[in-house]
Protein backbone atom coordinates (compact mmCIF):
# COMPACT_ATOMS: atom_id res chain seq x y z
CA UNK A 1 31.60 -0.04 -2.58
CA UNK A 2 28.22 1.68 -2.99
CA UNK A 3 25.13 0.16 -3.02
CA UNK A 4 23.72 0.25 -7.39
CA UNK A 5 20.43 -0.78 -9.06
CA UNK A 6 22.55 -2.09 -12.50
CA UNK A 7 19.07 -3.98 -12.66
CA UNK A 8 15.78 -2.44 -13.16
CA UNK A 9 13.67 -5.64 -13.02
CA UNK A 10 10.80 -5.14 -10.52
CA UNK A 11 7.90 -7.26 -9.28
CA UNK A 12 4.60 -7.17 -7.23
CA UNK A 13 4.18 -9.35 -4.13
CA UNK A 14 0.35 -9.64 -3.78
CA UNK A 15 0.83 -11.97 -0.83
CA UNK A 16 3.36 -9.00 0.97
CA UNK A 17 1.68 -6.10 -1.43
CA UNK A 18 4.50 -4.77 -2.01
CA UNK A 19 7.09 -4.27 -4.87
CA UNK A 20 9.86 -6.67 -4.88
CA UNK A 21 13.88 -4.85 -6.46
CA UNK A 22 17.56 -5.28 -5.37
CA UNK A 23 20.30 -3.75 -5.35
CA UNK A 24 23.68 -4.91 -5.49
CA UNK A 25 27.15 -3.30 -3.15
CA UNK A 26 29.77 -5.08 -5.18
CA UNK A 27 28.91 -8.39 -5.34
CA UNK A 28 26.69 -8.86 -3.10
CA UNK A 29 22.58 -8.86 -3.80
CA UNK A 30 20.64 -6.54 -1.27
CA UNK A 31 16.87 -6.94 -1.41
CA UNK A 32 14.24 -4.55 -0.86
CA UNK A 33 10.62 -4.40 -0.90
CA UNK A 34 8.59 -0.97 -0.65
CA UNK A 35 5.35 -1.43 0.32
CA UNK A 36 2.04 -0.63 -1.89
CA UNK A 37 1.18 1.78 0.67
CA UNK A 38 4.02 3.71 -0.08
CA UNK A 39 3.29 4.23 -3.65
CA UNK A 40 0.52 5.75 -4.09
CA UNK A 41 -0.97 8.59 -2.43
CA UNK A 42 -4.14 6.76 -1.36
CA UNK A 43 -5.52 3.50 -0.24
CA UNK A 44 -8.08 1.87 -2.71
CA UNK A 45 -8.39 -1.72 -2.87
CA UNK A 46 -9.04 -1.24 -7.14
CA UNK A 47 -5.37 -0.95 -7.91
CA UNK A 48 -3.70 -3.65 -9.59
CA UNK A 49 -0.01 -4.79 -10.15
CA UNK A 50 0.35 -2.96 -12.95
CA UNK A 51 -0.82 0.19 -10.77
CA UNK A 52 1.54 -0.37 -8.10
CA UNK A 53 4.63 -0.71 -11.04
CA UNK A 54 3.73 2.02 -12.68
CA UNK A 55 3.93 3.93 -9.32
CA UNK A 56 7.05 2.16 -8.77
CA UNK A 57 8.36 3.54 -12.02
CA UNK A 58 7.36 6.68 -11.75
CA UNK A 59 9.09 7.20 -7.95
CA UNK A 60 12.16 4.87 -8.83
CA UNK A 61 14.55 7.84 -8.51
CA UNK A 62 13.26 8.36 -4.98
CA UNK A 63 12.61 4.80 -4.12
CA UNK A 64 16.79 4.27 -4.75
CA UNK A 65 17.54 7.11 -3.31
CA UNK A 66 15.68 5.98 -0.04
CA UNK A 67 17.02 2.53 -0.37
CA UNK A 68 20.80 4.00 -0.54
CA UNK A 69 20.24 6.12 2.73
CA UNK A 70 18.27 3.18 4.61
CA UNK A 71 21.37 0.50 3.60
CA UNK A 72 24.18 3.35 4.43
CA UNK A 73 22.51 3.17 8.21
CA UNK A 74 22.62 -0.57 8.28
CA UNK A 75 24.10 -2.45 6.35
CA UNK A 76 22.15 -5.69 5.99
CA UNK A 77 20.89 -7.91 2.86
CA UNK A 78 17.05 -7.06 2.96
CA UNK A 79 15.02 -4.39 4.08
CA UNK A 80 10.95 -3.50 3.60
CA UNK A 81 10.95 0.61 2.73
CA UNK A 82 7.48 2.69 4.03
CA UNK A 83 6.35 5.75 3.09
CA UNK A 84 7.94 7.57 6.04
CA UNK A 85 11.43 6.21 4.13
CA UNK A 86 10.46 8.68 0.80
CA UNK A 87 10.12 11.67 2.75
């Protein structure tokens, strides 16, 4: 199987700052978080969660994309995605 977002829920870890999704290959849940710094362009301590989802939605086309390629190397059930991972 390949790895599918069927789900679009997302949500903000303020703890990890990052943005909590999954994915699922078959049955099987794979977890991902992408961190804030990877969403937006610069570092300014005045965004909010609803910033950082926005970005999120905005990028989500890339963000899967990434996530497919990282899980295709590796197949494990969570990974954290970076910046360097959208390029």
């Amino acid at each position: 199987m390949t790895l599918q977002f069927p789900n679009s829920s997302r949500s903000f870890d303020e703890g990890k700052r990052s943005v909590r999704f999954q994915g699922y290959d078959g049955m099987f849940e794979v977890r991902f978080l992408i961190e804030a710094a990877a969403l937006m362009k610069q570092a300014d301590q005045s965004f909010v969660e609803a910033d950082y989802l926005n970005a999120f939605d905005r990028l989500r086309s890339a963000i899967q994309d990434a996530a497919i390629k990282v899980y295709k190397r590796n197949r494990r059930s969570a990974y954290t995605l970076t910046a360097a991972d959208l390029k």
